[in-house]
C-alpha atoms as a PDB file:
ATOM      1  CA  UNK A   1      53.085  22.116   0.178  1.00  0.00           C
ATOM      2  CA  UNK A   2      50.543  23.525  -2.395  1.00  0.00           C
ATOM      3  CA  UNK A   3      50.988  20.643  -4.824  1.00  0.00           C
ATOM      4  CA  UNK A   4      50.660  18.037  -1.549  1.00  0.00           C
ATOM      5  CA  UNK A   5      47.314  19.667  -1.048  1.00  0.00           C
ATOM      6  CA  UNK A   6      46.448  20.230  -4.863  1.00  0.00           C
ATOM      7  CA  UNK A   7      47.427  16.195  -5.003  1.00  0.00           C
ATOM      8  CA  UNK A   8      44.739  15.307  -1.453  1.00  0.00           C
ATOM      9  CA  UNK A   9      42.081  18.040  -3.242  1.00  0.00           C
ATOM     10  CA  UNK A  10      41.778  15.998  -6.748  1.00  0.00           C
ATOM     11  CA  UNK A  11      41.542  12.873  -4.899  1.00  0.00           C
ATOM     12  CA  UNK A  12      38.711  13.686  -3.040  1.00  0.00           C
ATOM     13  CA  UNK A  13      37.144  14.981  -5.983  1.00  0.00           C
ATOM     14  CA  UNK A  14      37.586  11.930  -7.691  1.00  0.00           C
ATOM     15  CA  UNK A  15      35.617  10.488  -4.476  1.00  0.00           C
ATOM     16  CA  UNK A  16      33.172  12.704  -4.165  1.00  0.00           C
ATOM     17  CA  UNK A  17      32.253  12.712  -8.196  1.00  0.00           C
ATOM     18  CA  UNK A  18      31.703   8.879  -7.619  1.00  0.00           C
ATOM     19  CA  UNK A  19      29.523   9.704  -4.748  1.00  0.00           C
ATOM     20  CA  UNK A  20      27.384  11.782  -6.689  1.00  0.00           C
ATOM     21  CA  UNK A  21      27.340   9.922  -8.971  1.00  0.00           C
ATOM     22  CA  UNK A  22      26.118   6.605  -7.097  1.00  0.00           C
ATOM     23  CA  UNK A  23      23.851   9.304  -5.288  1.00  0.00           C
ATOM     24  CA  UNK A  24      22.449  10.307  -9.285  1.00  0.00           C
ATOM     25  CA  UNK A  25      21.767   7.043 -10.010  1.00  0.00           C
ATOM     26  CA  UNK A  26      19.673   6.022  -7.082  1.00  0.00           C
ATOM     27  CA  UNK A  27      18.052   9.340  -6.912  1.00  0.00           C
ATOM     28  CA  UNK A  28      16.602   8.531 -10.700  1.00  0.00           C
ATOM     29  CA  UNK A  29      15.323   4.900  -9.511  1.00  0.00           C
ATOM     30  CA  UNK A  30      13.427   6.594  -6.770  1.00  0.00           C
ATOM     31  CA  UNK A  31      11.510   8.897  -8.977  1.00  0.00           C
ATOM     32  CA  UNK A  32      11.297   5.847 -11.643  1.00  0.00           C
ATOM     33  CA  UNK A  33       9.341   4.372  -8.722  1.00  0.00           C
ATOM     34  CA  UNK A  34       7.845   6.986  -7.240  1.00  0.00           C
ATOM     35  CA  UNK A  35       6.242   7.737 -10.694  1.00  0.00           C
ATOM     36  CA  UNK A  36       5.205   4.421 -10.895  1.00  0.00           C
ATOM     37  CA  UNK A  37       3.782   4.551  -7.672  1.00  0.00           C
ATOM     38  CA  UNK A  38       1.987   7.539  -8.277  1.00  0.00           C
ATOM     39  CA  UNK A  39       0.049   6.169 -11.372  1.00  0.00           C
ATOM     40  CA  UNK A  40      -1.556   3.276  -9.946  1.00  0.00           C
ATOM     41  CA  UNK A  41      -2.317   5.294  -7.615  1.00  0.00           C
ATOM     42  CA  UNK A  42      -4.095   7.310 -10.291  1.00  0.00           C
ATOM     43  CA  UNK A  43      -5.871   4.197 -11.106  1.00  0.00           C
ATOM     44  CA  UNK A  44      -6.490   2.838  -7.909  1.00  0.00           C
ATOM     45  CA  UNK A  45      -7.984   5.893  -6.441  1.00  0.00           C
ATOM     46  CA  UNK A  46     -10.891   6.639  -8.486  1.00  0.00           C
ATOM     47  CA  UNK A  47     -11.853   2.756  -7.746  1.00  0.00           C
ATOM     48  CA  UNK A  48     -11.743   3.933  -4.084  1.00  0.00           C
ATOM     49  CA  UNK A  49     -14.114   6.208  -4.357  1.00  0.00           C
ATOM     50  CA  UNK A  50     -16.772   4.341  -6.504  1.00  0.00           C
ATOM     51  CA  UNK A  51     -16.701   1.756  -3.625  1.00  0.00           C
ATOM     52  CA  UNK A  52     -17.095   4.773  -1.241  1.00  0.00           C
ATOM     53  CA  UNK A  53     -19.913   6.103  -3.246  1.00  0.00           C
ATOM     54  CA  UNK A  54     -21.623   3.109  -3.374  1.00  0.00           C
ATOM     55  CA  UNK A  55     -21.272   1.753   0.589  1.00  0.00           C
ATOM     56  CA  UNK A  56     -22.844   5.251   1.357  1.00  0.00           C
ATOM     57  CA  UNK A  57     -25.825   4.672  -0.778  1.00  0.00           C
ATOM     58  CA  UNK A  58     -27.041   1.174   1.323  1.00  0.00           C
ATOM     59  CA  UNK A  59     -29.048   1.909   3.463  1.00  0.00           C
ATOM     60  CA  UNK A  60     -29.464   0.451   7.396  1.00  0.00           C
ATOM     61  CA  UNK A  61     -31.772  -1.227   7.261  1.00  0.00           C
ATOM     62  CA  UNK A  62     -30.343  -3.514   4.214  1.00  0.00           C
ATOM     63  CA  UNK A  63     -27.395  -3.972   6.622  1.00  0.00           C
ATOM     64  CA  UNK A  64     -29.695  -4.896   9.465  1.00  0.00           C
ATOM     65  CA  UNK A  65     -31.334  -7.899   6.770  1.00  0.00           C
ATOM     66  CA  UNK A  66     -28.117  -9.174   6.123  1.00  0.00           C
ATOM     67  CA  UNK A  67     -26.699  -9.324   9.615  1.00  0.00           C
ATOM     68  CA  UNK A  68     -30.798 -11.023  10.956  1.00  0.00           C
ATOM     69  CA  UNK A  69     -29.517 -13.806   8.011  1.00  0.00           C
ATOM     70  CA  UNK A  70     -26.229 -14.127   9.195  1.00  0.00           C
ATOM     71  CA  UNK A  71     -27.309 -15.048  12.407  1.00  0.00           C
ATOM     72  CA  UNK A  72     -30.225 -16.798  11.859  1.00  0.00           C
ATOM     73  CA  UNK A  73     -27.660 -19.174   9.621  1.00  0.00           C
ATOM     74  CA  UNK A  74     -25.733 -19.547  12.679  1.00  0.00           C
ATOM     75  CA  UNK A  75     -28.890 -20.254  14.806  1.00  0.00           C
ATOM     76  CA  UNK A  76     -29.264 -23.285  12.010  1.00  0.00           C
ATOM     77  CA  UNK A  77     -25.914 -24.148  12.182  1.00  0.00           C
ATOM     78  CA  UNK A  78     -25.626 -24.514  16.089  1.00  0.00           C
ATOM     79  CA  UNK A  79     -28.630 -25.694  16.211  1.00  0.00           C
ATOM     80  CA  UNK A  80     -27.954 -28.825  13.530  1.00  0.00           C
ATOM     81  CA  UNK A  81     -24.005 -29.237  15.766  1.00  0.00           C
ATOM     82  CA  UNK A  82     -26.429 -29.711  19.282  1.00  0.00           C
ATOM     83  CA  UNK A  83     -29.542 -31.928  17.537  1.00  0.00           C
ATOM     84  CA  UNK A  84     -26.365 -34.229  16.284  1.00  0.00           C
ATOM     85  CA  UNK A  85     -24.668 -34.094  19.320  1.00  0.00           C
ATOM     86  CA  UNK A  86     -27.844 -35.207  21.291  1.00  0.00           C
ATOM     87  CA  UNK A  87     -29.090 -37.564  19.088  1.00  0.00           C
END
């Protein structure tokens, strides 16, 4: 009876060491990537933050210029489409 169980016991060891060590293996490419991750990250975020920096420095009224030329260009543009149109 004891070397019936002993026998059931070493094979599921045997299982369970694969499992771990499928479970090893994977766990290692996930920090490979993770650590990968986390240095362009690095890279990425200081980048962020310039851009940040630098949106927060315009100021409104240099927003409010380029939006009066975006739609005068439309104006033009619409107004071009309708003077073909008619003519």
């Amino acid at each position: 009876m004891i070397e019936k169980e002993t026998a059931v016991v070493g094979e599921r060891t045997k299982v369970v060491q694969a499992d771990e060590a499928v479970a090893n293996e994977q766990a290692a490419e996930a920090k490979a990537l993770k650590d990968e991750c986390e240095s362009e990250l690095a890279e990425a975020i200081p980048a962020l933050e310039a851009a940040i920096a630098a949106l927060k420095t315009l100021k409104v009224f240099k927003w409010n210029l380029v939006l009066i030329e975006d739609r005068m260009k439309f104006l033009r543009c619409v107004t071009n489409l309708f003077c073909h149109k008619i003519g």
